[in-house]
Protein backbone atom coordinates (compact mmCIF):
# COMPACT_ATOMS: atom_id res chain seq x y z
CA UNK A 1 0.00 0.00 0.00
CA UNK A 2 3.30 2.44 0.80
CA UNK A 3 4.57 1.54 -2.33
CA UNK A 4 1.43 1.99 -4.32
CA UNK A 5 0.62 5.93 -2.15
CA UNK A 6 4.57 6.46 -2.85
CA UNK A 7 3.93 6.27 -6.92
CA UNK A 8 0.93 8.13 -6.89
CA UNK A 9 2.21 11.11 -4.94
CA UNK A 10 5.54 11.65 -6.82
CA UNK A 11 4.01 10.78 -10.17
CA UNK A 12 1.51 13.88 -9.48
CA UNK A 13 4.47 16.03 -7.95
CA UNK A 14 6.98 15.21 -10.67
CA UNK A 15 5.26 14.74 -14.53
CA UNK A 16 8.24 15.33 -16.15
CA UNK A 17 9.90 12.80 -14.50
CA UNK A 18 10.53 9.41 -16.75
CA UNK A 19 9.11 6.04 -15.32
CA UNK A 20 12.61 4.85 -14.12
CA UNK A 21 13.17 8.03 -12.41
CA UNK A 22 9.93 7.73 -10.54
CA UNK A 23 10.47 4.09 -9.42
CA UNK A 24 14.12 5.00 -8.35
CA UNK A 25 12.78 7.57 -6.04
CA UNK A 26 10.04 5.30 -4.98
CA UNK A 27 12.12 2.59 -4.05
CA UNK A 28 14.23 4.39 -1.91
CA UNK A 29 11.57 5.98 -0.41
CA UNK A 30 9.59 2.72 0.47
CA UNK A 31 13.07 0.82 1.77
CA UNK A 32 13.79 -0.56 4.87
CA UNK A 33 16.29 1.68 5.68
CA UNK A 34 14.35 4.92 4.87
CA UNK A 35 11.70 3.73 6.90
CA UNK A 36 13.66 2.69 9.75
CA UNK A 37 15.04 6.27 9.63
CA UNK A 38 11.16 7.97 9.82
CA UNK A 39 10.33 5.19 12.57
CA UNK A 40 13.17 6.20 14.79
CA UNK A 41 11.99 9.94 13.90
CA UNK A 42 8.91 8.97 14.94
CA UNK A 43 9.30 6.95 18.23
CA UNK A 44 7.28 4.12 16.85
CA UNK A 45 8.75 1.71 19.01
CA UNK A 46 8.14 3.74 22.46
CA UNK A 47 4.84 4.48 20.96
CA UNK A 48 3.76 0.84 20.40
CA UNK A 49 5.23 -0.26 24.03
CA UNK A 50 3.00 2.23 25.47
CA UNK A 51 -0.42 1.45 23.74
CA UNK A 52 -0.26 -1.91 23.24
CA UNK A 53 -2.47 -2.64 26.80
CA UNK A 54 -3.96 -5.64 25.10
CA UNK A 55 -0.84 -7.44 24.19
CA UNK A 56 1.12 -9.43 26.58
CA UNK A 57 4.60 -7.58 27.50
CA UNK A 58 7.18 -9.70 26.33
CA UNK A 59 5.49 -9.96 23.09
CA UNK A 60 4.70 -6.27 23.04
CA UNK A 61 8.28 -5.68 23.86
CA UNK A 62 9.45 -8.12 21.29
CA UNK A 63 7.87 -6.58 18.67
CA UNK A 64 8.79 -2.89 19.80
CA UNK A 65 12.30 -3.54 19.32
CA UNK A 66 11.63 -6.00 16.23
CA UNK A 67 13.73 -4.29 13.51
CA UNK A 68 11.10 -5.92 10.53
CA UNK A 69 8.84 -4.22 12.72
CA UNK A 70 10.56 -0.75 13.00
CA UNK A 71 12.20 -1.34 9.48
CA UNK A 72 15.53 -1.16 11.94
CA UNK A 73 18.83 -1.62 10.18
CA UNK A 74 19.69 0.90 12.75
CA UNK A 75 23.72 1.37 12.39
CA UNK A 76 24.06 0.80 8.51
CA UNK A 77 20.73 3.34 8.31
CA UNK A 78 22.59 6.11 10.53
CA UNK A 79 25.78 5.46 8.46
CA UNK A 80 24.17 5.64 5.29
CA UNK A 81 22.27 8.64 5.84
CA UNK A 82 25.24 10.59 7.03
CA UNK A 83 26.91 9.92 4.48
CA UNK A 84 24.43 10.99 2.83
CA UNK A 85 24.32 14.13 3.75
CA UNK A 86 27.75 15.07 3.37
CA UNK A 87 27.50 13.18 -0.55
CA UNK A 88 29.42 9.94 0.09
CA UNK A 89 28.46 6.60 0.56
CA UNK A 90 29.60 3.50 1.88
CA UNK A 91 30.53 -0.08 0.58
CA UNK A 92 30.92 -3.02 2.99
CA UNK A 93 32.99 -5.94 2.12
CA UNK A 94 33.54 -9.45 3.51
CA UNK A 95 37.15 -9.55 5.13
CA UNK A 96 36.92 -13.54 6.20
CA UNK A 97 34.36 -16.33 6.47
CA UNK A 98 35.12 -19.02 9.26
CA UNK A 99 33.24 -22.00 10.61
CA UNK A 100 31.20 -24.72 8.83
CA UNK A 101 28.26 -23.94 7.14
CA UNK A 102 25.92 -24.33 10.10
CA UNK A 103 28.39 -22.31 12.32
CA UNK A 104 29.40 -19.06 10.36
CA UNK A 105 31.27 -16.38 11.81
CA UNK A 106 31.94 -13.14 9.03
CA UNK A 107 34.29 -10.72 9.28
CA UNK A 108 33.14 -7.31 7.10
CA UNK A 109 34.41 -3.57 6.50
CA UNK A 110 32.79 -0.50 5.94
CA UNK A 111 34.71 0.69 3.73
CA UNK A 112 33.94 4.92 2.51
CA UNK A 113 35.91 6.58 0.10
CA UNK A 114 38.32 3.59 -0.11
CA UNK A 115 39.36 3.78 3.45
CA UNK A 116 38.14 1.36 5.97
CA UNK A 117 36.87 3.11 8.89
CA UNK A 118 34.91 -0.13 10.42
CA UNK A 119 35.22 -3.36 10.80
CA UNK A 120 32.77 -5.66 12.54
CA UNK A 121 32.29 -9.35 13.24
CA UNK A 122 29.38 -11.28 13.46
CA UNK A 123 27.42 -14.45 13.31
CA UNK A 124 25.96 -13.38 9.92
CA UNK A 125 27.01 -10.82 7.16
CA UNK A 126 24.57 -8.50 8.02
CA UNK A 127 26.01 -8.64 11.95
CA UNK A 128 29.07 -8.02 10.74
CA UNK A 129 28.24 -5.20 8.64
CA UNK A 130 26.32 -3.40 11.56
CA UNK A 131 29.03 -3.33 13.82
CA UNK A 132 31.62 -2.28 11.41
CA UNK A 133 29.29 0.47 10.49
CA UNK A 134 28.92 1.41 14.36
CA UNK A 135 32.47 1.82 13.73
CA UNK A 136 32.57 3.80 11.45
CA UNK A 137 29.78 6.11 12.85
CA UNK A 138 32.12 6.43 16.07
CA UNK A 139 35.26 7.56 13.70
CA UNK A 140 33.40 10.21 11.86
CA UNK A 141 32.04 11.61 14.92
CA UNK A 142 28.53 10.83 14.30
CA UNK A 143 26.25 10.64 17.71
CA UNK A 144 23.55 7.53 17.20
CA UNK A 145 20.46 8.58 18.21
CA UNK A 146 18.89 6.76 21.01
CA UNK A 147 16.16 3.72 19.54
């Protein structure tokens, strides 16, 4: 339904704007990580723990901090929209894969203008990617805001 308001609004705003334009904009729009970002903005989380009174509080509390609930990728969303901001981005690479198959453990940088300024490890790639982007938050001196 996001997606489907999403099209309709920026086709209305933007006429001139050819169809792969328009879904470019919409799919960034619609992501997880851009609605993690308007979540957060939003306190969704504190707002569902306080008005869920009819479901039970581990479950409520599960689901508050549930990051397919909240669309919460939260480091590699902070990361990525500082960078942003300043017009960079950032690329993440796998440094080292150990373990068997059914007992991973990655090893991944966060790499930004071809200087690694995280590194992270974790039980999957996406683990490892988070914390080497918490990394790299904490080098560039960006403050993670509570959520």
């Amino acid at each position: 339904m996001l997606e489907l308001a999403i099209a309709r609004e920026l086709y209305e705003r933007y006429p001139d704007f050819s169809e792969g334009r328009l879904a470019k904009i919409r799919s960034h729009v619609v992501s997880r990580a851009s609605c993690a970002v308007v979540a957060r903005q939003l306190g969704l989380g504190e707002r569902l723990e306080q008005r869920g009174a009819d479901i039970p509080d581990d479950e409520l509390h599960r689901l508050a901090h549930n990051r397919n609930v909240l669309a919460a990728l939260h480091y590699k969303t902070e990361l990525q929209e500082a960078l942003a901001r300043r017009g960079q981005s950032v690329n993440y690479s796998v440094l080292d894969v150990e373990g068997p198959p059914h007992n991973r453990r990655f090893r991944c940088a966060a790499v930004i203008d071809g200087e690694q300024l995280g590194e992270g490890a974790g039980e999957s790639k996406k683990a490892a990617e988070q914390e080497a982007a918490k990394q790299a938050l904490a080098k560039l001196g960006v403050e993670i805001p509570a959520g």
